[in-house]
Protein backbone atom coordinates (compact mmCIF):
# COMPACT_ATOMS: atom_id res chain seq x y z
CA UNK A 1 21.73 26.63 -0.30
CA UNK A 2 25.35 25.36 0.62
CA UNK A 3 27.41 23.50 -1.55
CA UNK A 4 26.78 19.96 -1.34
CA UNK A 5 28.93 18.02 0.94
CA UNK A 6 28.74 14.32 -0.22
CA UNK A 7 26.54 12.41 -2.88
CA UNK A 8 24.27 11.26 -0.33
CA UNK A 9 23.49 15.48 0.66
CA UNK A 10 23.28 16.20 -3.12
CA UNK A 11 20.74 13.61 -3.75
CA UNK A 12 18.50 14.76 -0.99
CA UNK A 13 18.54 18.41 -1.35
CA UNK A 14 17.47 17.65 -5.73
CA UNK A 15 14.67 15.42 -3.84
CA UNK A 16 13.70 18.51 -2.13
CA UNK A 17 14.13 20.71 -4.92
CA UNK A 18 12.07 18.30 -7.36
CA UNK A 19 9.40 18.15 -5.25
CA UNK A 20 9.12 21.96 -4.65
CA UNK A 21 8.80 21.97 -8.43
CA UNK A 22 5.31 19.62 -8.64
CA UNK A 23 6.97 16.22 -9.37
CA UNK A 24 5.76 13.08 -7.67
CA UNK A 25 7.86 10.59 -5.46
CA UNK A 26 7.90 8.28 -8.31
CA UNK A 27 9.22 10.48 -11.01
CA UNK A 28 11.87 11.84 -8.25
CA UNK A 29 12.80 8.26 -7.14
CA UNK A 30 13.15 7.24 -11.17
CA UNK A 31 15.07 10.34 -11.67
CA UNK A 32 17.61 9.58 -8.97
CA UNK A 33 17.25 6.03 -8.77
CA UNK A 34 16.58 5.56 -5.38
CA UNK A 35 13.29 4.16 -3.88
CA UNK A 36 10.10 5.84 -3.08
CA UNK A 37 10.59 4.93 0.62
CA UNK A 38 13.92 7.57 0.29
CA UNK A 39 11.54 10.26 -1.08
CA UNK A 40 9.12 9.82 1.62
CA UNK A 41 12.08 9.99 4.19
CA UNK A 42 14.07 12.87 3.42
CA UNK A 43 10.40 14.65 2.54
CA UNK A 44 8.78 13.36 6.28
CA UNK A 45 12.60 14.86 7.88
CA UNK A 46 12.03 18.29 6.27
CA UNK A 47 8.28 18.67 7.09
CA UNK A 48 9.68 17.55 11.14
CA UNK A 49 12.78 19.12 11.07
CA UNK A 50 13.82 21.35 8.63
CA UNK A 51 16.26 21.82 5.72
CA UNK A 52 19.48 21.01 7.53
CA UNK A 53 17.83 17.68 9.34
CA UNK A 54 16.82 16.55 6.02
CA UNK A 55 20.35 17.46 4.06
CA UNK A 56 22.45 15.72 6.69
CA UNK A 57 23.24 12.35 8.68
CA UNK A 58 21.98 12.71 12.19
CA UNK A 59 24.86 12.64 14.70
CA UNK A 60 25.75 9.28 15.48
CA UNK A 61 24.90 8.25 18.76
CA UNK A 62 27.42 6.89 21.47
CA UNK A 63 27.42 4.04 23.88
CA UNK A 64 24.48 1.79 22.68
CA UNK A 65 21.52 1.25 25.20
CA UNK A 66 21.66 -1.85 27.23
CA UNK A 67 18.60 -2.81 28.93
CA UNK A 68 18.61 -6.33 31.09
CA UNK A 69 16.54 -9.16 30.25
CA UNK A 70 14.49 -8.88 33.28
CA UNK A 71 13.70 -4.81 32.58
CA UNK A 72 12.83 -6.86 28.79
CA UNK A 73 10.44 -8.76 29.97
CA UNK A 74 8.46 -6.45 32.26
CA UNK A 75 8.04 -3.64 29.46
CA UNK A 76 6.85 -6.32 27.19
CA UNK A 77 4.41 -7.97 29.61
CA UNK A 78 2.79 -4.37 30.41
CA UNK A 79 2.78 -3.34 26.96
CA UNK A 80 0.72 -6.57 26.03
CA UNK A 81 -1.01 -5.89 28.40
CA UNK A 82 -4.38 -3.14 28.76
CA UNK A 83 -3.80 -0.07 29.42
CA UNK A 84 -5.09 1.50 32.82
CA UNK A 85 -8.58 2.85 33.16
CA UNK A 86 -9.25 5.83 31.02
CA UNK A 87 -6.14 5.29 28.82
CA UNK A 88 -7.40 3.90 25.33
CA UNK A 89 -3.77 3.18 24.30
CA UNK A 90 -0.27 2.45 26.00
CA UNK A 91 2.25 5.86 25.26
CA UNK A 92 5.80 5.83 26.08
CA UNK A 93 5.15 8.34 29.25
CA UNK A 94 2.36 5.82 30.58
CA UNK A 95 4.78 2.96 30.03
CA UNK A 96 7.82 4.70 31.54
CA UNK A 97 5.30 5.19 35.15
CA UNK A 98 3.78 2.16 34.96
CA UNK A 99 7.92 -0.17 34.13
CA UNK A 100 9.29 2.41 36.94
CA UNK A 101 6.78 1.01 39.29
CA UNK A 102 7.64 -2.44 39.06
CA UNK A 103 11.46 -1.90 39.27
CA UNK A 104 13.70 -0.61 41.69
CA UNK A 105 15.86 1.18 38.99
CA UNK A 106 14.08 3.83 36.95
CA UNK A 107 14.60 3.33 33.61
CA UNK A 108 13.77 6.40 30.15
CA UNK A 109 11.63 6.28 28.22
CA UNK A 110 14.01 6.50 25.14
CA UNK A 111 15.48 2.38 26.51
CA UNK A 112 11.54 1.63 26.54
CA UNK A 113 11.50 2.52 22.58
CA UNK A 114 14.33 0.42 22.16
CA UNK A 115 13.05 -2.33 23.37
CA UNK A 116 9.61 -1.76 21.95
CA UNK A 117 11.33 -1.51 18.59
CA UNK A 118 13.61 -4.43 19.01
CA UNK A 119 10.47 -6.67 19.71
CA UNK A 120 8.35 -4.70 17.16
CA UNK A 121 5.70 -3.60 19.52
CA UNK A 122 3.61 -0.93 18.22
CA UNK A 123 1.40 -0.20 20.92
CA UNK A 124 0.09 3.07 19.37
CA UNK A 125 -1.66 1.22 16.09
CA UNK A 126 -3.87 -0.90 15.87
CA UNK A 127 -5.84 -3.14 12.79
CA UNK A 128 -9.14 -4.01 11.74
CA UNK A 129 -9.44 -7.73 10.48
CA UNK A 130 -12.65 -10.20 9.51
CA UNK A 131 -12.89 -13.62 11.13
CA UNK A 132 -13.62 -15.67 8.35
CA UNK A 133 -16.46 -18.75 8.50
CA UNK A 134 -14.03 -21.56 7.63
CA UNK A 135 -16.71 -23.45 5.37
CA UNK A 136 -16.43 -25.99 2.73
CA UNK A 137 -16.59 -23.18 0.33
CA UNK A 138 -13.89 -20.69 1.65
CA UNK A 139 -11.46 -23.72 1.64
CA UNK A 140 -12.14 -24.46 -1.62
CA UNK A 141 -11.58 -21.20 -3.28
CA UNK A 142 -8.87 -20.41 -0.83
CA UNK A 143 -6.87 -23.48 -1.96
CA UNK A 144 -8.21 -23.02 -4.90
CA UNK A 145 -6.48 -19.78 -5.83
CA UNK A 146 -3.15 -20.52 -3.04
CA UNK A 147 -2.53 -23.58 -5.76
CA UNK A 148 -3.00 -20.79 -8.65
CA UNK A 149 0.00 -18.95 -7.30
CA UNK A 150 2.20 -21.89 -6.50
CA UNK A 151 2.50 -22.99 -10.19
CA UNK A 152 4.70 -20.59 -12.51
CA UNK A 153 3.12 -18.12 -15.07
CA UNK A 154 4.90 -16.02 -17.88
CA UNK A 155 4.19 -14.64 -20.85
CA UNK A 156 2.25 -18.17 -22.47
CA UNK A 157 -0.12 -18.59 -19.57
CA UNK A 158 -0.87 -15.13 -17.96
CA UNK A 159 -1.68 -14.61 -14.20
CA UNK A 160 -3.98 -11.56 -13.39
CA UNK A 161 -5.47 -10.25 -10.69
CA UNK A 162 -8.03 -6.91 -10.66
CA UNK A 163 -9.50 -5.28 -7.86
CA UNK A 164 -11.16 -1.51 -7.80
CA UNK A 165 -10.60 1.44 -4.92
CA UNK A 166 -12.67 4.89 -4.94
CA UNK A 167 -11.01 7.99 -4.69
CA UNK A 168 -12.22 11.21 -3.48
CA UNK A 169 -11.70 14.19 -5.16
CA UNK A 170 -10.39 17.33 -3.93
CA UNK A 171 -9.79 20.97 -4.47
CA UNK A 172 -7.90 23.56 -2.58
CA UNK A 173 -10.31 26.69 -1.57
CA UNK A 174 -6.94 28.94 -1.40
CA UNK A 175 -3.61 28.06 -3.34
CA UNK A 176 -0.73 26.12 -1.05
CA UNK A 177 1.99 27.62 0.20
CA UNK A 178 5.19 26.07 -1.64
CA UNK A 179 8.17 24.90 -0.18
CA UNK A 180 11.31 26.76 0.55
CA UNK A 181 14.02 26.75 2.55
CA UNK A 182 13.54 26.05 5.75
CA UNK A 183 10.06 26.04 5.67
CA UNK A 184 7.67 23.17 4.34
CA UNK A 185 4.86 23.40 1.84
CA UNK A 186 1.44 24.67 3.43
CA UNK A 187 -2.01 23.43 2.42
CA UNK A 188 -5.00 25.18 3.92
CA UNK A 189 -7.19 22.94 5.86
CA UNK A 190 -10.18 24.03 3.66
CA UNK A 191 -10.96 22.25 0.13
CA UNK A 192 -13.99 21.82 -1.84
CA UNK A 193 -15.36 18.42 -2.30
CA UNK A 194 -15.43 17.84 -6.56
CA UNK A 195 -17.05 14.17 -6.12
CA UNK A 196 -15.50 10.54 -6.74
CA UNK A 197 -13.41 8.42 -9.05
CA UNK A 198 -12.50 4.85 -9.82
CA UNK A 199 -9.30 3.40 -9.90
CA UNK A 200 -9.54 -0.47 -11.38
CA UNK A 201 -6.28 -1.94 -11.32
CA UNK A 202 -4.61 -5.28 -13.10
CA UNK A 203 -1.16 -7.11 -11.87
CA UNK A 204 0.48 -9.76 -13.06
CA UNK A 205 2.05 -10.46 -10.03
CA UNK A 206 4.52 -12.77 -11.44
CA UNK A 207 5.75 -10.65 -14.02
CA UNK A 208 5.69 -7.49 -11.97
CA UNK A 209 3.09 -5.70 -14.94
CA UNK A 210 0.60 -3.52 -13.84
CA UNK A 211 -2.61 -1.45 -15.21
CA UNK A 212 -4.72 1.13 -14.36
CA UNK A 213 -7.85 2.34 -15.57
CA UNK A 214 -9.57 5.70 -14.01
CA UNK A 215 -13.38 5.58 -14.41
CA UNK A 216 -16.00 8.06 -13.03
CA UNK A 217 -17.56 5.11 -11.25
CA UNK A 218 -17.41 1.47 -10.54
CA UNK A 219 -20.57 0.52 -12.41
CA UNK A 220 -21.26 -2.57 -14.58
CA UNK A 221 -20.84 -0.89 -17.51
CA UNK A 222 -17.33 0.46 -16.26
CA UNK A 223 -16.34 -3.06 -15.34
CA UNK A 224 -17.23 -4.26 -18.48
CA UNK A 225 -15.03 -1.98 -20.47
CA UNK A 226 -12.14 -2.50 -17.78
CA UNK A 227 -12.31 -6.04 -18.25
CA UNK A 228 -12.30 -5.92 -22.39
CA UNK A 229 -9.20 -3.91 -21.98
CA UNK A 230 -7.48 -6.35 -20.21
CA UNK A 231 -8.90 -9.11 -22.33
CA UNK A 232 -6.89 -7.27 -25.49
CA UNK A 233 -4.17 -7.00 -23.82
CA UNK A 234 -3.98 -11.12 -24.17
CA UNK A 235 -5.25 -11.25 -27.44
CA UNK A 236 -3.05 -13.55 -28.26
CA UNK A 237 -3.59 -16.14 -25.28
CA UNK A 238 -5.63 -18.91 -25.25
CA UNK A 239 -7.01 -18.67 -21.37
CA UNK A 240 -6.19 -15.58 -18.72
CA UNK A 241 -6.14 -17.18 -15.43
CA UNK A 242 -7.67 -13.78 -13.48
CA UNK A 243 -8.91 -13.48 -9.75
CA UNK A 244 -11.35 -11.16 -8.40
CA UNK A 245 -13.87 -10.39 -5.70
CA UNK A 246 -17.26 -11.78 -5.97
CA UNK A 247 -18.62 -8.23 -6.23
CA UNK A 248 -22.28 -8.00 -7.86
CA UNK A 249 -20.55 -6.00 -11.01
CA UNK A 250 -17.91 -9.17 -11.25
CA UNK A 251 -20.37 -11.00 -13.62
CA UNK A 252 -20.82 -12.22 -17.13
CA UNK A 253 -23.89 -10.18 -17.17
CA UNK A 254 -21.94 -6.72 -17.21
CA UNK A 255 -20.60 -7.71 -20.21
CA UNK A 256 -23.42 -9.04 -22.24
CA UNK A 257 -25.29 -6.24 -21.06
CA UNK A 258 -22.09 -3.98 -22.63
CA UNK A 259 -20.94 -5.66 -25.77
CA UNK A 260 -24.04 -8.03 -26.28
CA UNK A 261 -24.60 -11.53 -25.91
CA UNK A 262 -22.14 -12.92 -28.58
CA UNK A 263 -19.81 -10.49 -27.54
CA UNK A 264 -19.79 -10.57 -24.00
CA UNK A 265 -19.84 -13.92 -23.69
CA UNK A 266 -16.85 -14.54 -25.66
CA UNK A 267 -14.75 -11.97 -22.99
CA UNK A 268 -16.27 -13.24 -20.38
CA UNK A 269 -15.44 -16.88 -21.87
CA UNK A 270 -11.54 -15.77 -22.16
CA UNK A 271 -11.11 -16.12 -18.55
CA UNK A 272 -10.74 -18.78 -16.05
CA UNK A 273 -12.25 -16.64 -13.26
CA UNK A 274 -11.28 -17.55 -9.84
CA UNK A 275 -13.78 -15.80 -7.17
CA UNK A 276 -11.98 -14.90 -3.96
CA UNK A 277 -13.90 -16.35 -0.46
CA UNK A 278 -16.16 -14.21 1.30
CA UNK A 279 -13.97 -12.15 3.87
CA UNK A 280 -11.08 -13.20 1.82
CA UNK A 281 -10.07 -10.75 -0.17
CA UNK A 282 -7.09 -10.44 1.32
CA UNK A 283 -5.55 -13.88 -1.15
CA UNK A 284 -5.97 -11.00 -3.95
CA UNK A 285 -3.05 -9.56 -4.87
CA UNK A 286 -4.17 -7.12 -6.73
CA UNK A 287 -5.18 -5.45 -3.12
CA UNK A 288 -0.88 -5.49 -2.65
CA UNK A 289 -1.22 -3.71 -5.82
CA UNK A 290 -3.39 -0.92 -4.82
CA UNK A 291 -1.61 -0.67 -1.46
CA UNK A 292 1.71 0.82 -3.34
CA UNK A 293 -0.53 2.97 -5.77
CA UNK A 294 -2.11 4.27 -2.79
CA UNK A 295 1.62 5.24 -1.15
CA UNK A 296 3.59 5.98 -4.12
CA UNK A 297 0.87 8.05 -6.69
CA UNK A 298 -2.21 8.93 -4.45
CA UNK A 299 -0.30 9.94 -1.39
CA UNK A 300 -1.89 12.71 0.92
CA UNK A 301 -2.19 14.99 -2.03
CA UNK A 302 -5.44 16.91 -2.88
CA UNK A 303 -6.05 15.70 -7.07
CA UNK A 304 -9.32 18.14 -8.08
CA UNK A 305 -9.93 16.41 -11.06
CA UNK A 306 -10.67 13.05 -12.89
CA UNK A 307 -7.98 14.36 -16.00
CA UNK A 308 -5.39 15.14 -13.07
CA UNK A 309 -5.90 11.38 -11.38
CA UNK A 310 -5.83 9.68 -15.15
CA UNK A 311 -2.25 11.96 -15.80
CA UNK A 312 -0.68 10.84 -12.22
CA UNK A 313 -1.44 7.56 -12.94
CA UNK A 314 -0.40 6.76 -16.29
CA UNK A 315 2.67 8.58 -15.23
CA UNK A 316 3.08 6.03 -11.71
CA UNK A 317 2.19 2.65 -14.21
CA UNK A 318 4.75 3.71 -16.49
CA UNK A 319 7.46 4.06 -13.55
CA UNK A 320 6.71 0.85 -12.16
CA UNK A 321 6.51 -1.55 -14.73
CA UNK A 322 9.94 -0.31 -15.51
CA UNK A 323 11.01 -1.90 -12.48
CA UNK A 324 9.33 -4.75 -12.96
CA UNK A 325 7.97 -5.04 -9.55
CA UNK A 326 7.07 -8.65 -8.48
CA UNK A 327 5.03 -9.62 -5.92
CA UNK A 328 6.72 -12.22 -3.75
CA UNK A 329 3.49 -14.31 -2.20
CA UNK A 330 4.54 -17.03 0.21
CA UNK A 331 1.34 -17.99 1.55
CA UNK A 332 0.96 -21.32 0.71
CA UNK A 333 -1.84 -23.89 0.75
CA UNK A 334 0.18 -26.11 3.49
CA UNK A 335 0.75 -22.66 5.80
CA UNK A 336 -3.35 -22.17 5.80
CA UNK A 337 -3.73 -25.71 6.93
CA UNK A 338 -1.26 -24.76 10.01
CA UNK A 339 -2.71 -21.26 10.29
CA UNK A 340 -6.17 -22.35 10.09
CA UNK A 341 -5.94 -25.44 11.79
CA UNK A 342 -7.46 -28.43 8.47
CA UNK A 343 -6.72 -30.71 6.57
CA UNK A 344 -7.42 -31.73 2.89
């Protein structure tokens, strides 16, 4: 490998060379205290590219693209628009035919991606979302919990929120190919299926502290104990504010059935439990949460076994709640009102 050129080259060739040896984008982003979004970067340029794409600064580009307002308006009207018979999706190719045919100058298709990026069209993705029935009782919890994160939490009055995502576990039938120069790492498309886990995690978002706890499944039982861990870690607090999905495991029962009666009750009884709405899960933030677990720790990585998936994630928790990552919510109960269209 050549000698570095600036600090900017050094730092990416030790991400390559860090993740050649087995570490994870958090550990290499700690290590070099850049971001995880870096890692992922410089790792998604060497996989497309190569070594020498991912070491240096693309060229810079010359005169700027300038497309007029009226081309503007005619890419963005088609691209909002459906797609012809047969197509499922708009690509740049069927764009650049269908904008050519409406104007008497031909335009590329690289000034289409400009101007799909400068409106932030994405024409190739799309998302699944729930209507929800705006009731009495979804506006109730909804405001409900939207009032819960308007109104400051520390250490005195903690702010928690828990949610649960199942992992599948996987093994490689032959060993990957590792990294090297010039060449990315190789995993065969084969693997052997070695069942499920259960990831329950905890933020405060507020305080930018987070938990994990890796379970074999998502059962009652494994609830219970989940939610008597987080219950010590507030021993000394009167009340735990904590929101949750209504989930048939989300009960006091799971932990009477558990601990006992006496016991159970009193867990249960440390909490001020805040439900989220049916088809609202989206106002927990714990869901944010398992979003960057997902990205940072999980990845697209094959983990074979339970031990493996408890080690990578003790390892992410203790990376980010060095950094003290907050969750900045700015949904408010007077932005539902507009978005939803009431009034209290």
């Amino acid at each position: 490998m050549k000698r570095p050129k600036s600090p900017a080259h050094y730092r990416r060739a030790v991400i390559l060379k860090m993740k050649h040896e087995g570490a994870i984008n958090a550990e290499v982003a700690n290590f070099l205290e850049v971001t995880t979004r870096t890692v992922s970067n410089i790792l998604e340029r060497y996989r497309e590219s190569g070594l020498d794409t991912a070491l240096n600064d693309e060229p810079r580009v010359g005169r700027p693209i300038i497309v007029d307002g009226n081309t503007r308006a005619v890419i963005v009207a088609i691209v909002c628009s459906e797609p012809p018979d047969g197509f499922d999706r708009w690509s740049l190719e069927l764009l650049k035919e269908q904008v050519n045919d409406c104007l008497e100058k031909a335009i590329s298709k690289e000034s289409i991606r400009v101007v799909l990026k400068e409106h932030d069209l994405k024409p190739w993705k799309q998302k699944m979302w729930c209507i929800p029935e705006l009731n009495a009782e979804y506006i109730e919890r909804m405001e409900s919990i939207l009032n819960l994160y308007s109104t400051p939490h520390g250490e005195r009055s903690p702010l928690v929120c828990i949610d649960e995502k199942p992992i599948l576990l996987h093994a490689d039938k032959r060993s990957p190919i590792l990294m090297e120069e010039g060449k990315c790492k190789k995993v065969d498309y084969e693997y052997k299926r070695n069942g499920t886990a259960n990831a329950f995690v905890s933020v405060e978002p507020q305080t930018g502290k987070y938990g994990i706890r890796i379970t074999e499944n998502r059962s009652g039982r494994e609830f219970a104990k989940f939610l008597a861990s987080v219950e010590r870690k507030y021993k000394d607090h009167r009340k735990i504010s904590l929101v949750m999905d209504n989930l048939n495991t989300h009960k006091e029962k799971s932990l009477t059935d558990m601990y006992g009666e006496k016991e159970g009750k009193r867990i249960w009884n440390r909490f001020k439990i805040y439900f989220t709405p049916k088809h609202g899960s989206w106002l927990n933030q714990a869901e944010i949460a398992i979003g960057l677990y997902a990205r940072q720790c999980l990845g697209e990585s094959r983990i074979q076994e339970i031990e493996t998936l408890r080690k990578k994630s003790a390892a992410w928790v203790r990376y980010i709640n060095g950094r003290e990552l907050k969750i900045d919510w700015t949904f408010t109960s007077e932005k539902a009102q507009i978005k939803f269209g009431y009034s209290t």
